[in-house]
Protein backbone atom coordinates (compact mmCIF):
# COMPACT_ATOMS: atom_id res chain seq x y z
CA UNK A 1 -123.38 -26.33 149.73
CA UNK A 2 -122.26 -23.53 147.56
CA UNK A 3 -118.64 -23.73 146.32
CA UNK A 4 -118.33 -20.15 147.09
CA UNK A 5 -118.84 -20.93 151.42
CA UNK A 6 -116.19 -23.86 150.94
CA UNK A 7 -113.10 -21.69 151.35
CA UNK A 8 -114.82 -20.54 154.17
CA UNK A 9 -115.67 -24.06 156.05
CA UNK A 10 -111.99 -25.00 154.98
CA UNK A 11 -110.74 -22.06 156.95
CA UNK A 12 -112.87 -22.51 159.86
CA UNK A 13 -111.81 -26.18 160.20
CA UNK A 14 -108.44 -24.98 160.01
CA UNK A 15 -108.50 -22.23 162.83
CA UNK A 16 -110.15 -25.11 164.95
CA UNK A 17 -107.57 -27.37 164.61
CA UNK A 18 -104.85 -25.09 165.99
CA UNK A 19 -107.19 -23.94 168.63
CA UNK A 20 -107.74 -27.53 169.34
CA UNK A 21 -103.64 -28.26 169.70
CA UNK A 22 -102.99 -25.07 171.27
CA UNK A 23 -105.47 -26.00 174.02
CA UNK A 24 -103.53 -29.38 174.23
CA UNK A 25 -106.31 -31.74 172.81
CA UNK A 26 -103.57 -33.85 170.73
CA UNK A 27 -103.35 -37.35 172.45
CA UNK A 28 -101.83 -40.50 170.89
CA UNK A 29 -101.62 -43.87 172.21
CA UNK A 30 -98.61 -46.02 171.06
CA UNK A 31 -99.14 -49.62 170.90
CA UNK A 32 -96.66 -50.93 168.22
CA UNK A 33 -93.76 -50.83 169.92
CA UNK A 34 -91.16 -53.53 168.89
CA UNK A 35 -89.93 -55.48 171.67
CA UNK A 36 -87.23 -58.24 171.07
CA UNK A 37 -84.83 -59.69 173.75
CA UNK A 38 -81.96 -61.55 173.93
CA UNK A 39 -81.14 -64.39 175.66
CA UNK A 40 -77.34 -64.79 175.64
CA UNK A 41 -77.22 -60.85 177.32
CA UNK A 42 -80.03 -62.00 179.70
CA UNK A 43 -78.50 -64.58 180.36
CA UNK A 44 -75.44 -62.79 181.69
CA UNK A 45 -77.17 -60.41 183.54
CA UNK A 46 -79.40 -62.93 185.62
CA UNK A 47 -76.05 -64.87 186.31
CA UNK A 48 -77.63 -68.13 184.78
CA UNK A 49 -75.52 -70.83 184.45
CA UNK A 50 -75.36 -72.15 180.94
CA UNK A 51 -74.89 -75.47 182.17
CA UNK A 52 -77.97 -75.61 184.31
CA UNK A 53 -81.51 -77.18 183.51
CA UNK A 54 -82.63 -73.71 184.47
CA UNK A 55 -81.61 -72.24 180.88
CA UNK A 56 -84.25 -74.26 178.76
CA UNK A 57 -86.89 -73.11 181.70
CA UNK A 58 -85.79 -69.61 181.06
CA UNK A 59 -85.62 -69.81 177.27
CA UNK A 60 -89.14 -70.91 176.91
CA UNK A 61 -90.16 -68.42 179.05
CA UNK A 62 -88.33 -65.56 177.00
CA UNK A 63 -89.71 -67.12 173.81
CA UNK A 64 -93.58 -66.79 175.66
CA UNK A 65 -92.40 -63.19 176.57
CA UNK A 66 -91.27 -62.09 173.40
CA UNK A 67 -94.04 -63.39 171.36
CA UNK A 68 -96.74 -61.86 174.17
CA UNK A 69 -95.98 -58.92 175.16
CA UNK A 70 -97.07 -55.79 173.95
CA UNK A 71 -95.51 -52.26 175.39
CA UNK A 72 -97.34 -48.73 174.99
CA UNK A 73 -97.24 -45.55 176.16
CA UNK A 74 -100.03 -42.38 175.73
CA UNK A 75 -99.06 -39.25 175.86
CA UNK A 76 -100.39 -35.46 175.31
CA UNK A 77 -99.48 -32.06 173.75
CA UNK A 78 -100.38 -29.78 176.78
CA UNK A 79 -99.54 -26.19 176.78
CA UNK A 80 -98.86 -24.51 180.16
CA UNK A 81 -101.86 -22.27 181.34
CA UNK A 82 -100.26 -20.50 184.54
CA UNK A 83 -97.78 -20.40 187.48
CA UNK A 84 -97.47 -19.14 190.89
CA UNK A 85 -94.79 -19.89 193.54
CA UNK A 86 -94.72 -23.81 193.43
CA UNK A 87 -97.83 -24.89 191.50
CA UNK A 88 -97.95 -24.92 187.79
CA UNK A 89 -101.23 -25.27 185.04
CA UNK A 90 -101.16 -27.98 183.04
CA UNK A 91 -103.22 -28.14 180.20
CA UNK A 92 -106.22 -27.02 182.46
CA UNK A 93 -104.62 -29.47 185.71
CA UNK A 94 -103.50 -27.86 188.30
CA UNK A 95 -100.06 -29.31 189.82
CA UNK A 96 -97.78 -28.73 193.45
CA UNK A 97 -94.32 -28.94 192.96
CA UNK A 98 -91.77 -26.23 193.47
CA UNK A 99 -89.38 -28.34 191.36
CA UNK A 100 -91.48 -29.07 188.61
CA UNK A 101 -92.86 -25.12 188.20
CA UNK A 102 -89.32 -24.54 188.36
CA UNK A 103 -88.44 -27.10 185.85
CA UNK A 104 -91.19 -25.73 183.51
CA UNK A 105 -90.40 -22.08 184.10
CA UNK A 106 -89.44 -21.02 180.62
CA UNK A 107 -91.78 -23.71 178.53
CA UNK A 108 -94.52 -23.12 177.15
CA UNK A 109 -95.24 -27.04 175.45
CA UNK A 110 -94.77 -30.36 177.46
CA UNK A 111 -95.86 -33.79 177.25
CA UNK A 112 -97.74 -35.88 180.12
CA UNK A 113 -97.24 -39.62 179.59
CA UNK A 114 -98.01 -43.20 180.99
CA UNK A 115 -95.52 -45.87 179.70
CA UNK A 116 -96.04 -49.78 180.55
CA UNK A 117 -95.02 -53.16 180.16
CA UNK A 118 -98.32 -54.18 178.74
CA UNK A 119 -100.94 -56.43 180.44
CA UNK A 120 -100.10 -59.44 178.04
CA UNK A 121 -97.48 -60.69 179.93
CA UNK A 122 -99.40 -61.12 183.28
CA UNK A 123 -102.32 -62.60 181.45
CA UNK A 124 -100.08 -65.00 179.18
CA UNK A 125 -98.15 -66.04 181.58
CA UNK A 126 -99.16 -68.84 184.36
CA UNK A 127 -98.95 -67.18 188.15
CA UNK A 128 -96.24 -68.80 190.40
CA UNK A 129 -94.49 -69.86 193.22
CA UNK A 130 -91.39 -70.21 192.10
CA UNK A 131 -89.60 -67.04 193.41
CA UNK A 132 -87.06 -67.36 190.51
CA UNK A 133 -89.29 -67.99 187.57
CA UNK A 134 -91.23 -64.62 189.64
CA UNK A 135 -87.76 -62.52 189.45
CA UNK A 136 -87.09 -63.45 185.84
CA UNK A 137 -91.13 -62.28 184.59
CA UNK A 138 -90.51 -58.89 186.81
CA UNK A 139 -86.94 -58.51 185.00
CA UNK A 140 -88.74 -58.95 181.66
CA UNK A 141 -91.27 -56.78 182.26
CA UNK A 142 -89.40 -54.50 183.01
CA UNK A 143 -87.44 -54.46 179.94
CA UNK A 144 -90.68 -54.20 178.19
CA UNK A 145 -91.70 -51.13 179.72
CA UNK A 146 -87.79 -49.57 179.30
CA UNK A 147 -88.79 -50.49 175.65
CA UNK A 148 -91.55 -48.28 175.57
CA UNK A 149 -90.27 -45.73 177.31
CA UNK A 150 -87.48 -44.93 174.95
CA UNK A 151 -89.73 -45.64 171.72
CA UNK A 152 -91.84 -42.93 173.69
CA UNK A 153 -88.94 -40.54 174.22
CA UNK A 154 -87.41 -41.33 170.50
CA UNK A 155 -91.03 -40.92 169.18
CA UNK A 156 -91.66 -37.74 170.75
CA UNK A 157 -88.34 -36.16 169.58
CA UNK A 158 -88.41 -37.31 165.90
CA UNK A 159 -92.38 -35.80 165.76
CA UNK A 160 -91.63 -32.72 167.59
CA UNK A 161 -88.57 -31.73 166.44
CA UNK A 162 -86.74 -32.12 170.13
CA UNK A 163 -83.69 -31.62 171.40
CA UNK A 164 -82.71 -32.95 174.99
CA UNK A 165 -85.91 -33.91 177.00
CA UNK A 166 -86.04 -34.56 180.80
CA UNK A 167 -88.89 -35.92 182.61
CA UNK A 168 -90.63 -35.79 186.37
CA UNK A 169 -93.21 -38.60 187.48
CA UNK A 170 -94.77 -38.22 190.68
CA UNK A 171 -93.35 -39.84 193.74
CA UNK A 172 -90.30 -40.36 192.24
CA UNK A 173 -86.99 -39.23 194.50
CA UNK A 174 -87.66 -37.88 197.76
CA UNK A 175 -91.20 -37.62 198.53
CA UNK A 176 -91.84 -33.62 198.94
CA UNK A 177 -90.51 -32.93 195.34
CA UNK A 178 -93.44 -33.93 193.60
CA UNK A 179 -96.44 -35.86 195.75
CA UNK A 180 -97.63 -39.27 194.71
CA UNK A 181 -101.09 -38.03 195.35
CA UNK A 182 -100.98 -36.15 192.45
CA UNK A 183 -101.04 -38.89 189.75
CA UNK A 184 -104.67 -38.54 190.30
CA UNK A 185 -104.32 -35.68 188.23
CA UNK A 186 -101.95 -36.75 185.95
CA UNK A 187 -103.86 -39.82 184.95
CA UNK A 188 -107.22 -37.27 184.51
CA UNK A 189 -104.99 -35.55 181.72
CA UNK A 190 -105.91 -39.03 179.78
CA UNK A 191 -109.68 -40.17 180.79
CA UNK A 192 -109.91 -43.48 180.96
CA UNK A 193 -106.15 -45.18 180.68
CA UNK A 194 -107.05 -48.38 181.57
CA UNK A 195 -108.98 -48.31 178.39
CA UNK A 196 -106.52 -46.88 176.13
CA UNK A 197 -103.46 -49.32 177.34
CA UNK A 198 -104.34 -51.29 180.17
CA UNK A 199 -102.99 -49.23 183.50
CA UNK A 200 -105.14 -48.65 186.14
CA UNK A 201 -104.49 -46.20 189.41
CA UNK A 202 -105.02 -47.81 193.01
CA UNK A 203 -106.11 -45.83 195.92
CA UNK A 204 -102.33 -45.90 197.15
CA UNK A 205 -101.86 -43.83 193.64
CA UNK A 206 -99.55 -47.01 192.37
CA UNK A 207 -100.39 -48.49 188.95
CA UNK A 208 -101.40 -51.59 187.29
CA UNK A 209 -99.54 -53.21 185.59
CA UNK A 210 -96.45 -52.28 188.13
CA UNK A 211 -94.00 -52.07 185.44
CA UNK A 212 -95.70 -48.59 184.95
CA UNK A 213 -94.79 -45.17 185.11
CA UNK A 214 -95.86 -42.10 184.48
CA UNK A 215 -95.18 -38.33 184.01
CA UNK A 216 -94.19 -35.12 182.34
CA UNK A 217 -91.74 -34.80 179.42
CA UNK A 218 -90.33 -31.31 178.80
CA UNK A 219 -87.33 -29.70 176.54
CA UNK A 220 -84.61 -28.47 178.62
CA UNK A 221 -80.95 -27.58 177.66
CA UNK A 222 -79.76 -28.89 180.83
CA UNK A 223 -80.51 -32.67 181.76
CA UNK A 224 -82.43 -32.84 185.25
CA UNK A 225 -83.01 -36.46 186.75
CA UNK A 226 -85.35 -36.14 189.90
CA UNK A 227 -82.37 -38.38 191.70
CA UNK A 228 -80.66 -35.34 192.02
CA UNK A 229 -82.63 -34.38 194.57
CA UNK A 230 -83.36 -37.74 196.13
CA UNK A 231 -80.89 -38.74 199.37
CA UNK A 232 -81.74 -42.27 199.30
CA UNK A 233 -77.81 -44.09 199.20
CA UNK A 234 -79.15 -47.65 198.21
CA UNK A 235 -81.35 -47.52 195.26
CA UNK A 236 -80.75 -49.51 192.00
CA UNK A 237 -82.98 -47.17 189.90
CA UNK A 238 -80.13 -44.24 190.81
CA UNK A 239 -79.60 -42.61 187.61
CA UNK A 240 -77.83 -39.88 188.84
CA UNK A 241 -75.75 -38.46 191.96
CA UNK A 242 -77.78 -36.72 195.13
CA UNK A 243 -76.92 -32.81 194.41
CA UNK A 244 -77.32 -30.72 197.96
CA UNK A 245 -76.71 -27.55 196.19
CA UNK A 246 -79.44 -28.31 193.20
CA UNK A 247 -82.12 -29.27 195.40
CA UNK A 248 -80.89 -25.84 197.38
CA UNK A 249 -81.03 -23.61 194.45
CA UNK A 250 -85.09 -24.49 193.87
CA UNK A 251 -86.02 -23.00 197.08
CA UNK A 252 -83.78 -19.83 196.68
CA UNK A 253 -86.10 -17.42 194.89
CA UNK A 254 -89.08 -16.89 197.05
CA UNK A 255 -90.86 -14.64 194.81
């Protein structure tokens, strides 16, 4: 190849790129999360007594835990394509949500996402009886997944330059904000996840490994939690107060 046509190839490769990310093609699976845990604070919050032959059962299991278990996350730079009334086009998937369209009403740039716990600790671990030995693995794996959920978050902001970030998963809150059904589409954002970290959709649309979740990151100036709009008055997930008047104000503009 002539030197001469290599400022030209250069340039081309160039303009492709940024087509490439402007079309949303910039995926990334994160799978070196740290995860460390510890005991005395677990202990506390499982109300183990110290005294008890349960804490050498339980330490041994944290040690297995910590030196298993492997979070991740994937996510995607997706670009929003189009809106109407209460759908919204992400990245070339179409989504139904009022909420989220208005949500995502003045952003262009958001990020889909799946977050887990890992397989590792399932696989690692023996299968039980034991409803207490069952409660402590589900409390750890869940703490594994919180893990990579905030690396995921704190990732996302350092890279991109964020501000505040809120997020929507399908399903979560009351039911008609934004449909379980349509982590069908969410998950197509990503091919085949069970391949890049180990999740895998049922036909009920919940995910393997349960310690899962999934959804749409997006800069926002004003913190939205999809609790807000979720009546539910027991729920230990509650990370914010039901808000009448928000859930209101989505449904006000009918244009």
């Amino acid at each position: 190849m002539s030197s001469d046509k290599l400022p030209n190839l250069l340039q081309g490769m160039l303009i492709g790129a940024r087509e490439d990310n402007k079309a949303g093609n910039s995926m990334e699976v994160l799978d070196d999360i740290p995860f460390q845990l510890d005991i005395s604070a677990l202990l506390t919050r499982l109300h183990i007594d110290r005294e008890s032959q349960d804490v050498k059962d339980f330490q041994r299991l944290v040690k297995k835990a910590t030196s298993v278990a492997k979070p991740k996350a994937v996510y995607e730079v997706t670009y929003i394509e189009s809106k109407s009334y209460d759908t919204v086009d992400v990245g070339g998937v179409a989504f139904s949500s009022r909420v989220l369209r208005v949500n995502l009403d003045k952003i262009e740039r958001v990020f889909p996402y799946i977050a887990t716990c890992g397989t590792e600790l399932d696989e690692a671990i023996p299968a039980s009886d034991d409803f207490m030995r069952l409660f402590w693995l589900d409390t750890l794996k869940e703490m594994a997944l919180e893990a990579s959920r905030k690396y995921l978050s704190n990732y996302l902001k350092r890279r991109y330059a964020l501000g505040q970030m809120s997020k929507m998963s399908p399903g979560e809150g009351s039911q008609d904000v934004w449909r379980i059904e349509e982590q069908k589409q969410l998950f197509s954002i990503f091919g085949n996840v069970e391949d890049l970290i180990g999740v895998k959709l049922t036909d009920s649309f919940l995910m393997i490994p349960n310690k899962s979740v999934s959804g749409i990151y997006f800069p926002t100036e004003i913190r939205f939690e999809s609790c807000q709009l979720c009546p539910r008055e027991v729920c230990r997930g509650r990370r914010a107060s039901y808000d009448t008047n928000l859930l209101e104000s989505y449904y006000r503009d009918k244009a």
